[in-house]
PDB file of N, CA and C in Angstrom:
ATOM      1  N   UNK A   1     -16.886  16.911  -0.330  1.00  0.00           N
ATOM      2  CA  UNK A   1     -15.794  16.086  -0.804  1.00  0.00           C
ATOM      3  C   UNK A   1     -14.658  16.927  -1.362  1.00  0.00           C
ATOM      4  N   UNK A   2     -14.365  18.502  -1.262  1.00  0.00           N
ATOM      5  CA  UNK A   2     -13.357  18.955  -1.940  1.00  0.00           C
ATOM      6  C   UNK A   2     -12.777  19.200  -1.284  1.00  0.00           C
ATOM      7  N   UNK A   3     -12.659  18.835   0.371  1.00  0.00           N
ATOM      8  CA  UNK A   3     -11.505  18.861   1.347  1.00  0.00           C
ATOM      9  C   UNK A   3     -10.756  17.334   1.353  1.00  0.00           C
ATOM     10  N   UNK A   4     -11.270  16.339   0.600  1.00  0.00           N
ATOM     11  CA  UNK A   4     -10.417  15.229   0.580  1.00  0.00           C
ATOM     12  C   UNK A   4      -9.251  15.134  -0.107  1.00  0.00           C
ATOM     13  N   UNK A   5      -8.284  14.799   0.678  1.00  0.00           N
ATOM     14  CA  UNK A   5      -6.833  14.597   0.352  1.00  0.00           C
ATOM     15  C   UNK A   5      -6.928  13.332  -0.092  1.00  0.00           C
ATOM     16  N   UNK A   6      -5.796  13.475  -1.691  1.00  0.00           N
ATOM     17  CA  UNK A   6      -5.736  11.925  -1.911  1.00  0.00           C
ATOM     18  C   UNK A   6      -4.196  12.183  -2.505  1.00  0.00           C
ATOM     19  N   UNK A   7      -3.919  11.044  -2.292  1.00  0.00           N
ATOM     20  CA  UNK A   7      -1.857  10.597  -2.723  1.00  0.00           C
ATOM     21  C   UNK A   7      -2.040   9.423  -3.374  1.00  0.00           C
ATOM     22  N   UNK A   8      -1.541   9.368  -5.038  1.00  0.00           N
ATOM     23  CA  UNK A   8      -1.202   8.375  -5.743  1.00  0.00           C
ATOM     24  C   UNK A   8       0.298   7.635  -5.402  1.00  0.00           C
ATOM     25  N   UNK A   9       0.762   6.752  -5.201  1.00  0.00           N
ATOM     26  CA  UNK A   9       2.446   6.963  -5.674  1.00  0.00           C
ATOM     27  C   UNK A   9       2.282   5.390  -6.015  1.00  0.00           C
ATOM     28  N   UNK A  10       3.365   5.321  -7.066  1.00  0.00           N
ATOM     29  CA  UNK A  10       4.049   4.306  -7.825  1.00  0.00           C
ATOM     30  C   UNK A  10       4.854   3.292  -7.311  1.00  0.00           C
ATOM     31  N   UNK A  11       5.341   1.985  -7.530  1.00  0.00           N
ATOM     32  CA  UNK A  11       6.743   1.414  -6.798  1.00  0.00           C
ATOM     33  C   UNK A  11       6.720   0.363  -7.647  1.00  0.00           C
ATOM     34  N   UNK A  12       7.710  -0.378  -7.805  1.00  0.00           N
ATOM     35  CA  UNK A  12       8.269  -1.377  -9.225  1.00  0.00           C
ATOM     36  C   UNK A  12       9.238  -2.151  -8.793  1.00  0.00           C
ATOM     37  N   UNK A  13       8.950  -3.411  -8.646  1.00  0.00           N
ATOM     38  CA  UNK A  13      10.104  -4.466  -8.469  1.00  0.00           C
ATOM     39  C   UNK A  13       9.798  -5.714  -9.438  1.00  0.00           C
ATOM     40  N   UNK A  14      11.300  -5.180 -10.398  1.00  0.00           N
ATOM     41  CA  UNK A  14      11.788  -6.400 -11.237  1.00  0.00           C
ATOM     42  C   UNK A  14      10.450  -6.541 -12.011  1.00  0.00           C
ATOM     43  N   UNK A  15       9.516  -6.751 -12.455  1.00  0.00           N
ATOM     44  CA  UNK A  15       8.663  -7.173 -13.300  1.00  0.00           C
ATOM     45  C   UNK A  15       7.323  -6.668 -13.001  1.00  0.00           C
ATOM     46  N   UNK A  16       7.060  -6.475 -11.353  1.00  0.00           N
ATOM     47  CA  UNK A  16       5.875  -6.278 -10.756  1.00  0.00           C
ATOM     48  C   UNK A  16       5.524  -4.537 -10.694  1.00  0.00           C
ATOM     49  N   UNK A  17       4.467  -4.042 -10.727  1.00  0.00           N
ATOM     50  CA  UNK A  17       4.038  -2.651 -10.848  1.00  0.00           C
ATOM     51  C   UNK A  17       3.107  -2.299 -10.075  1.00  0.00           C
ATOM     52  N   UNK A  18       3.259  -1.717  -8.881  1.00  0.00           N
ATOM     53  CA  UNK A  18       2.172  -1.253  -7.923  1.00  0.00           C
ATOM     54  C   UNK A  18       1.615  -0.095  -8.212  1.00  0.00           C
ATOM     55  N   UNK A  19       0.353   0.241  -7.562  1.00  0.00           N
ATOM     56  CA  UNK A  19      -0.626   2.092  -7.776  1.00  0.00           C
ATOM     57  C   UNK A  19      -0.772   2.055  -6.738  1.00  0.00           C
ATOM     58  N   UNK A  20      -0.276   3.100  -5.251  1.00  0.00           N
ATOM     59  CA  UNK A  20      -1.153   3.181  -4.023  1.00  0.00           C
ATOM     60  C   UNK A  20      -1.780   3.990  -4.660  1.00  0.00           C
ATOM     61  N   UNK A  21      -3.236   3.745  -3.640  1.00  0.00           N
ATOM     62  CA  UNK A  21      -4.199   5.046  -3.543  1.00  0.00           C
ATOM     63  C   UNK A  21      -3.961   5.631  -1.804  1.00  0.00           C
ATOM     64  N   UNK A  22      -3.942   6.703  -1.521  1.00  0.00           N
ATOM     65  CA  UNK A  22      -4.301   6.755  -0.144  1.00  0.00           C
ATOM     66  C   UNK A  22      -4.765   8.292   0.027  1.00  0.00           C
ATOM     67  N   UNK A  23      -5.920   7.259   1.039  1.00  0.00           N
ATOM     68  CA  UNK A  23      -7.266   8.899   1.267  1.00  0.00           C
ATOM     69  C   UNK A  23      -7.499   8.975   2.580  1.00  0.00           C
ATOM     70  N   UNK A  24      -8.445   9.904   3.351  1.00  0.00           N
ATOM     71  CA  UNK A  24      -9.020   9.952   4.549  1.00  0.00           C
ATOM     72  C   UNK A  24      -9.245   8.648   4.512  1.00  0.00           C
ATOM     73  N   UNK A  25      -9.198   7.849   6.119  1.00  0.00           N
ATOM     74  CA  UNK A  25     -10.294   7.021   6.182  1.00  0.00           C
ATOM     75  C   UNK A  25      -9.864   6.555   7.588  1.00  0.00           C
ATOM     76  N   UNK A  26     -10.041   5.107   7.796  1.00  0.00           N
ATOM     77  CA  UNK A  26     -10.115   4.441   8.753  1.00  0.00           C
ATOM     78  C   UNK A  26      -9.084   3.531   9.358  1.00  0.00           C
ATOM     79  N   UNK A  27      -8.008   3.362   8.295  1.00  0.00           N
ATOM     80  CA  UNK A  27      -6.909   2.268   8.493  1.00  0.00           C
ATOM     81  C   UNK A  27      -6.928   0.921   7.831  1.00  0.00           C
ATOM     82  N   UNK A  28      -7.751   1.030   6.647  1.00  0.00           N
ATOM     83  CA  UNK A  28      -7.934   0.132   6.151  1.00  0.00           C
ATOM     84  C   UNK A  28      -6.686  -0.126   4.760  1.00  0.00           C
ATOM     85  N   UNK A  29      -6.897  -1.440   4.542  1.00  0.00           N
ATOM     86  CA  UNK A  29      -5.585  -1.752   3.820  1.00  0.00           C
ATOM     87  C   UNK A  29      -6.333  -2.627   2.514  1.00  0.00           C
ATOM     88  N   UNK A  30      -6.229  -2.482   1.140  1.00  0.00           N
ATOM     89  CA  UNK A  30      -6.505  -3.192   0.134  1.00  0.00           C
ATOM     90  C   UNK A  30      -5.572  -3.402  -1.287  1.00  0.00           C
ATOM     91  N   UNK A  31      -4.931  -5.041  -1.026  1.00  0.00           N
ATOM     92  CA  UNK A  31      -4.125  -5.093  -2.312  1.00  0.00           C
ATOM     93  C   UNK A  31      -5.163  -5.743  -3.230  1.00  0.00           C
ATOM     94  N   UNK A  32      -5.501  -5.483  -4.246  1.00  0.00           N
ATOM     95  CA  UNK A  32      -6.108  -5.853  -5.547  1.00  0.00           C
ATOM     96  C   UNK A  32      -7.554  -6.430  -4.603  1.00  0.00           C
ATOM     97  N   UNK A  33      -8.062  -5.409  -3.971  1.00  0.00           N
ATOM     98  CA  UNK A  33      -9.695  -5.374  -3.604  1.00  0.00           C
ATOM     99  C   UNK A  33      -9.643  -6.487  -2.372  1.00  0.00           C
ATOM    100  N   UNK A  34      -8.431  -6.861  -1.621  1.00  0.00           N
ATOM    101  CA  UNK A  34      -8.548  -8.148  -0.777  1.00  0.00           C
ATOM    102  C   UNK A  34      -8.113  -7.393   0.386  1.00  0.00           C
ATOM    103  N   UNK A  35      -8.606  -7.708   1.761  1.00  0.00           N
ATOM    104  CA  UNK A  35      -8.207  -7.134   2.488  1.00  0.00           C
ATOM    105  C   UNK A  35      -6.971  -7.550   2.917  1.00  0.00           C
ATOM    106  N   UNK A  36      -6.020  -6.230   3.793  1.00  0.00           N
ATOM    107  CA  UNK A  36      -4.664  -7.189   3.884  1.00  0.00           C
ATOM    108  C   UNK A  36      -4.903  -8.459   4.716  1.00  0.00           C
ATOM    109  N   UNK A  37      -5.298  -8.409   5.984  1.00  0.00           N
ATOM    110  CA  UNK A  37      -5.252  -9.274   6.876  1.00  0.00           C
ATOM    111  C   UNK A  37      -5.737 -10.885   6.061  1.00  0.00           C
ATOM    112  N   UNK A  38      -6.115 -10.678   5.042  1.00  0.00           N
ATOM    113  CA  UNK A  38      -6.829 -12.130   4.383  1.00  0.00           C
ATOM    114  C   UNK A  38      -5.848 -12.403   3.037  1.00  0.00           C
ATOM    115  N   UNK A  39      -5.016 -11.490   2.774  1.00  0.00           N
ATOM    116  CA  UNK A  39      -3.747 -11.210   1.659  1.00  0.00           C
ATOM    117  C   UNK A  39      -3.117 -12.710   1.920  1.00  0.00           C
ATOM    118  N   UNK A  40      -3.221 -13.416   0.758  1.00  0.00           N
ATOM    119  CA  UNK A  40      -2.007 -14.970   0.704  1.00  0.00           C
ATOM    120  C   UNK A  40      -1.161 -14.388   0.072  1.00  0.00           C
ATOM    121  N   UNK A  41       0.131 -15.079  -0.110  1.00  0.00           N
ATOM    122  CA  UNK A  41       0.793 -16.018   1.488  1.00  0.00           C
ATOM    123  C   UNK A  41       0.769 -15.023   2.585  1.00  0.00           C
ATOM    124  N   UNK A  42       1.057 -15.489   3.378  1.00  0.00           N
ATOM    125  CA  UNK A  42       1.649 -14.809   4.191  1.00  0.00           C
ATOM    126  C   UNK A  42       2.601 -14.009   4.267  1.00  0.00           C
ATOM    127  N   UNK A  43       3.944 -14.464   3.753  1.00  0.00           N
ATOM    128  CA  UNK A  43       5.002 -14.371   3.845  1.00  0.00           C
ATOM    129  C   UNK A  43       5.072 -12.624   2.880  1.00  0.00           C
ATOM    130  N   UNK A  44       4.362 -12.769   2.092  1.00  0.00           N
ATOM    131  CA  UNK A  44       3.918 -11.305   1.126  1.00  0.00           C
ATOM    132  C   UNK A  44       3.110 -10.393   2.029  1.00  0.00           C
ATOM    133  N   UNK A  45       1.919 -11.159   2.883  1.00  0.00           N
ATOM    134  CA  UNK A  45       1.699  -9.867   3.332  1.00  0.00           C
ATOM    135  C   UNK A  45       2.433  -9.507   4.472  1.00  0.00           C
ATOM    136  N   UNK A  46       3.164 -10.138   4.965  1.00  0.00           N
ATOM    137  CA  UNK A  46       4.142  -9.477   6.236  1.00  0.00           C
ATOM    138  C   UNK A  46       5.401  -8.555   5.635  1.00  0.00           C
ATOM    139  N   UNK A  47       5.049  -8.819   4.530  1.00  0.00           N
ATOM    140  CA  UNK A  47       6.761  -7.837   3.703  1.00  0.00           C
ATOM    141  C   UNK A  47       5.614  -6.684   3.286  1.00  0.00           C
ATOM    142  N   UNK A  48       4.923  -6.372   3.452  1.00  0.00           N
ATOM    143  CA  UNK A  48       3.827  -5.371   2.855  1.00  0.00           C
ATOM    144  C   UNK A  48       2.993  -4.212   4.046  1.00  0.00           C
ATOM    145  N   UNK A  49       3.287  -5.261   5.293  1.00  0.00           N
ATOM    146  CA  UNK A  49       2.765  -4.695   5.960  1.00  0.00           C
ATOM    147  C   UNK A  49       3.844  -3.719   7.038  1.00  0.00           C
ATOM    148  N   UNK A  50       5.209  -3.675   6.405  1.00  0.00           N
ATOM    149  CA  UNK A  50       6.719  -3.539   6.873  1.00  0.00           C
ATOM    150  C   UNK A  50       6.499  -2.445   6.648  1.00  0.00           C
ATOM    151  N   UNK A  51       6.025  -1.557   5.758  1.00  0.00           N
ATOM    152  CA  UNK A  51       6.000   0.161   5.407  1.00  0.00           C
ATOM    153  C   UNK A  51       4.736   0.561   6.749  1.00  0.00           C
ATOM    154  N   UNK A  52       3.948  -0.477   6.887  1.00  0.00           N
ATOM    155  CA  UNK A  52       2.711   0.357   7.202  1.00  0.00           C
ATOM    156  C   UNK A  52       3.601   0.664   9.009  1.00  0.00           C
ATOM    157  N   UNK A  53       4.075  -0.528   9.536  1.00  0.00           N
ATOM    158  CA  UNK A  53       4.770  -0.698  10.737  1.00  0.00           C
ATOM    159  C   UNK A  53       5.561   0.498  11.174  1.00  0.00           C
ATOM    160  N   UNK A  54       6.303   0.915  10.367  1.00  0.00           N
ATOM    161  CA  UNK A  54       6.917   2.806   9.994  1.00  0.00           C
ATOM    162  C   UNK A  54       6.493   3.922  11.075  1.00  0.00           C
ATOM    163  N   UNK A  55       5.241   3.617  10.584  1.00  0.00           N
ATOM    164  CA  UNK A  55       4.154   5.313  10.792  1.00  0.00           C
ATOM    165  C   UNK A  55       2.483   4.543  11.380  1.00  0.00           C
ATOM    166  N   UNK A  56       2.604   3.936  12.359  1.00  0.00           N
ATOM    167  CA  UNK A  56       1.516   3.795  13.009  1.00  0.00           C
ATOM    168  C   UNK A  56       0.046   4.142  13.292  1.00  0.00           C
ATOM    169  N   UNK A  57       0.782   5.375  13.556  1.00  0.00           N
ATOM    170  CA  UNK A  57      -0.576   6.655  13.830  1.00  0.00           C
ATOM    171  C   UNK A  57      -1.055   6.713  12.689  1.00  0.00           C
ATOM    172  N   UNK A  58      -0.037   7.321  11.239  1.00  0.00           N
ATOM    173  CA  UNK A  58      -0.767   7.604  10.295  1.00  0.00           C
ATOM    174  C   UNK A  58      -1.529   6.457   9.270  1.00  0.00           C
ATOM    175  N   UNK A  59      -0.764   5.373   9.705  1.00  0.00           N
ATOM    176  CA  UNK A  59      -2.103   4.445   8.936  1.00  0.00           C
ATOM    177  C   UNK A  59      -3.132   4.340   9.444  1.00  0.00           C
ATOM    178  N   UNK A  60      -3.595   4.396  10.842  1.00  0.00           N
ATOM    179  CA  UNK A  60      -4.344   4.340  11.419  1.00  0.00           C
ATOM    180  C   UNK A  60      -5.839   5.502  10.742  1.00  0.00           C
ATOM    181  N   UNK A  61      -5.343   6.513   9.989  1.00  0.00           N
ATOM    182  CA  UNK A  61      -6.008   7.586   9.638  1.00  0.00           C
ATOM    183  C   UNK A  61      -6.341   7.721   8.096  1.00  0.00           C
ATOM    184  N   UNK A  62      -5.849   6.541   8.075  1.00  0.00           N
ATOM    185  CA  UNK A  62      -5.917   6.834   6.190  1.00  0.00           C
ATOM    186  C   UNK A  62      -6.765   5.226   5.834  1.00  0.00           C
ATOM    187  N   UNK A  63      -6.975   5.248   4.485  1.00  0.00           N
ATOM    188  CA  UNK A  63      -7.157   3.629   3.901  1.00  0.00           C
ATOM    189  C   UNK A  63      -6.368   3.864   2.315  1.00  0.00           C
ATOM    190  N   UNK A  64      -6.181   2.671   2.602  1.00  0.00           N
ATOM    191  CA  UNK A  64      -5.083   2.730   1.640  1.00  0.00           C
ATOM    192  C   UNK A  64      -5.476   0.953   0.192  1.00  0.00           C
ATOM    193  N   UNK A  65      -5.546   1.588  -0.789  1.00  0.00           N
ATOM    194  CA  UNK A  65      -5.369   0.937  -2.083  1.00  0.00           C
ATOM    195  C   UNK A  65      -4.602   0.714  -2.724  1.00  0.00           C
ATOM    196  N   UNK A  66      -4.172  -0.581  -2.798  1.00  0.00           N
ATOM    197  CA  UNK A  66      -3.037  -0.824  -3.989  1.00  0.00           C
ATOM    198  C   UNK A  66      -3.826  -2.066  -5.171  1.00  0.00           C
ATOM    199  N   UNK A  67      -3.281  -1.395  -6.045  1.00  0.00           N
ATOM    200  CA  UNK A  67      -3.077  -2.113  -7.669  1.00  0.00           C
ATOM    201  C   UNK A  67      -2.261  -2.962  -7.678  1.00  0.00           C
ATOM    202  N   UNK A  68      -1.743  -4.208  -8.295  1.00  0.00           N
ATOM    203  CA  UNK A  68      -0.517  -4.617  -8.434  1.00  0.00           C
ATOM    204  C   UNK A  68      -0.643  -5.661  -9.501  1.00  0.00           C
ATOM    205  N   UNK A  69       0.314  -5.669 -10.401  1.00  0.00           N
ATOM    206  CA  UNK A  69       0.202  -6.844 -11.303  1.00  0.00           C
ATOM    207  C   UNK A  69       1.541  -6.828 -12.053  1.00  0.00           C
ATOM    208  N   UNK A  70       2.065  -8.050 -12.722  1.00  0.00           N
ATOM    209  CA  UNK A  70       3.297  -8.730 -13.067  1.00  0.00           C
ATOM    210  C   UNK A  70       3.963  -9.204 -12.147  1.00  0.00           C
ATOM    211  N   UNK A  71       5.006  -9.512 -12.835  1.00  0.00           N
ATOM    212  CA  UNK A  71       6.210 -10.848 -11.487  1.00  0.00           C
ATOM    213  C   UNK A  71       5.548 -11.659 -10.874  1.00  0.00           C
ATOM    214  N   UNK A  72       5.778 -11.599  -9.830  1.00  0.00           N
ATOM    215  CA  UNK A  72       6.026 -13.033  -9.318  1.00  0.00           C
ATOM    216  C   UNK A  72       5.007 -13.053  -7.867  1.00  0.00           C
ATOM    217  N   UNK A  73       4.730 -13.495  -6.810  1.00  0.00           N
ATOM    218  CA  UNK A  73       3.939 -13.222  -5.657  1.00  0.00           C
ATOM    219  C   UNK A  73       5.128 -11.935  -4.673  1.00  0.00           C
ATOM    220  N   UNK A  74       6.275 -12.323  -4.395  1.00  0.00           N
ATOM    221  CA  UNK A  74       7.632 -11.646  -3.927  1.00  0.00           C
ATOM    222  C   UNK A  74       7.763 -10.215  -4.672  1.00  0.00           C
ATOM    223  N   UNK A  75       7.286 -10.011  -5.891  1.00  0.00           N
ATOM    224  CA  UNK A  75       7.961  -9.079  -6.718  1.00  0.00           C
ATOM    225  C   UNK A  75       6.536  -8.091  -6.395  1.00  0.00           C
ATOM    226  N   UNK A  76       5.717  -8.639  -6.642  1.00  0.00           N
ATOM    227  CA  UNK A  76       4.164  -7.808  -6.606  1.00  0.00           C
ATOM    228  C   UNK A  76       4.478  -7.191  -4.877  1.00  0.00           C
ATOM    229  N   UNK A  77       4.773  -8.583  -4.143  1.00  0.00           N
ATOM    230  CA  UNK A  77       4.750  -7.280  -2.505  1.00  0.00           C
ATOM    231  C   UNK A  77       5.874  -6.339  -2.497  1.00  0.00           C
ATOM    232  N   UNK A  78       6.967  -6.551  -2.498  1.00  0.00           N
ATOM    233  CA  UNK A  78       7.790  -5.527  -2.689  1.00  0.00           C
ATOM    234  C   UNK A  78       7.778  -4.374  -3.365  1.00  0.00           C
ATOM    235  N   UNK A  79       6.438  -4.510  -4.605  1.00  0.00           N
ATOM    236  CA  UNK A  79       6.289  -3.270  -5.512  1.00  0.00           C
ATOM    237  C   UNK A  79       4.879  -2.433  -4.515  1.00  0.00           C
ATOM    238  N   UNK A  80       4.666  -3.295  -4.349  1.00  0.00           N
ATOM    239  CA  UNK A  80       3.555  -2.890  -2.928  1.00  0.00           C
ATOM    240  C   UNK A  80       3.772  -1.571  -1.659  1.00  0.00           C
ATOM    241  N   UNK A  81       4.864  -2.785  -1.241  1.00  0.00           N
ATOM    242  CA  UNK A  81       5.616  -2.276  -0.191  1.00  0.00           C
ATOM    243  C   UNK A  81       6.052  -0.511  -0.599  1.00  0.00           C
ATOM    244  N   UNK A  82       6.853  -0.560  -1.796  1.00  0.00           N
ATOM    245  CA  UNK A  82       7.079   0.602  -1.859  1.00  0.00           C
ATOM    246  C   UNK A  82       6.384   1.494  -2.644  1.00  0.00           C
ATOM    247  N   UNK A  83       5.063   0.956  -3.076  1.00  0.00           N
ATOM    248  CA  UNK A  83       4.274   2.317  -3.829  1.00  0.00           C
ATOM    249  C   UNK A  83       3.801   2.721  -1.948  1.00  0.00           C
ATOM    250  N   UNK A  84       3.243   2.015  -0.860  1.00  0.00           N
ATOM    251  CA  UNK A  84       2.405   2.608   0.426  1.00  0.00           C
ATOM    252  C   UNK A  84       3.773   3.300   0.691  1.00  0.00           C
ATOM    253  N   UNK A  85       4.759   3.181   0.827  1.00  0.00           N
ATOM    254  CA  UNK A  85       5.783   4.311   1.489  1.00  0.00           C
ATOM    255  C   UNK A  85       6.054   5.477   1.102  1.00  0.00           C
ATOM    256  N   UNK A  86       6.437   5.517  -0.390  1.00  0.00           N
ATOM    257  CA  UNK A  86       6.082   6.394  -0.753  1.00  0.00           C
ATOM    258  C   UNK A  86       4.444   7.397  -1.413  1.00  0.00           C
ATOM    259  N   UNK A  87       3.773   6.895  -1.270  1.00  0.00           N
ATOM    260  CA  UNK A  87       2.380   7.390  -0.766  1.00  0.00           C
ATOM    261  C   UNK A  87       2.122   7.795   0.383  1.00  0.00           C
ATOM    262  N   UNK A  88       2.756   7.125   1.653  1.00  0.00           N
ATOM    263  CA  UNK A  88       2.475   7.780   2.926  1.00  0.00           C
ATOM    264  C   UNK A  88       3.661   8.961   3.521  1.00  0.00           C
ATOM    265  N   UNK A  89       4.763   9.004   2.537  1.00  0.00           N
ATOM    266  CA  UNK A  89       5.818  10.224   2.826  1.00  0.00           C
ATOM    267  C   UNK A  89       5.607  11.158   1.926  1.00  0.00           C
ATOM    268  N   UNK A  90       4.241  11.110   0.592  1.00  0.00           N
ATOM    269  CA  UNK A  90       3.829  11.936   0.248  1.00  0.00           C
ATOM    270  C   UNK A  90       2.757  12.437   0.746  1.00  0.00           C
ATOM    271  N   UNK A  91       2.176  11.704   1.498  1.00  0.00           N
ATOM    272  CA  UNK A  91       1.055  12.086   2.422  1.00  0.00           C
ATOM    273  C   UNK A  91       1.331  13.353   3.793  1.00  0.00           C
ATOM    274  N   UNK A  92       2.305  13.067   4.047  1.00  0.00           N
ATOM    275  CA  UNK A  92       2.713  13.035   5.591  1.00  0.00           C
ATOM    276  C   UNK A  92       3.717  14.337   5.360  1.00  0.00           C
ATOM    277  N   UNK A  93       4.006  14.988   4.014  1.00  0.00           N
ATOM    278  CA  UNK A  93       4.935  15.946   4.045  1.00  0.00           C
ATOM    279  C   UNK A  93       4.478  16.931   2.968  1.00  0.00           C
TER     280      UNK A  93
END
């Protein structure tokens, strides 16, 4: 386990406060322990899943964790959105 790469990064909208985690893995996606594909509304996880759309390949290679809590359902994905981007351009560089 001391060849595993891991990237924290942060992102904040208006009230809401995201934590990515992102490590080796499989392409897996988790906001607050739920998988994305099962993530309500909708409408949040398609604004969430807008970073992953980016960089294809490399989600495909990673799994990725997010934290999120305050604001609003809108404010939490957007803080989402941008803790995985910047987690995966800290990943990726």
């Amino acid at each position: 386990m001391s060849g595993m790469k891991i990237v924290q990064a942060s992102g904040r909208h208006k009230a809401a406060i995201a934590r990515a985690t992102v490590r080796d893995g499989e392409g897996r996606v988790y906001v607050n322990g739920v998988a994305l594909e099962a993530y309500q509304p909708e409408i949040a996880r398609l604004r969430i899943q807008e970073s992953l759309m980016l960089v294809p390949e490399l989600t495909k290679k990673v799994d990725i964790h997010v934290r999120v809590s305050g604001g609003g359902f809108m404010g939490q994905a957007n803080a989402a959105r941008t803790a995985i981007a910047r987690a995966l351009a800290d990943w990726s560089g």
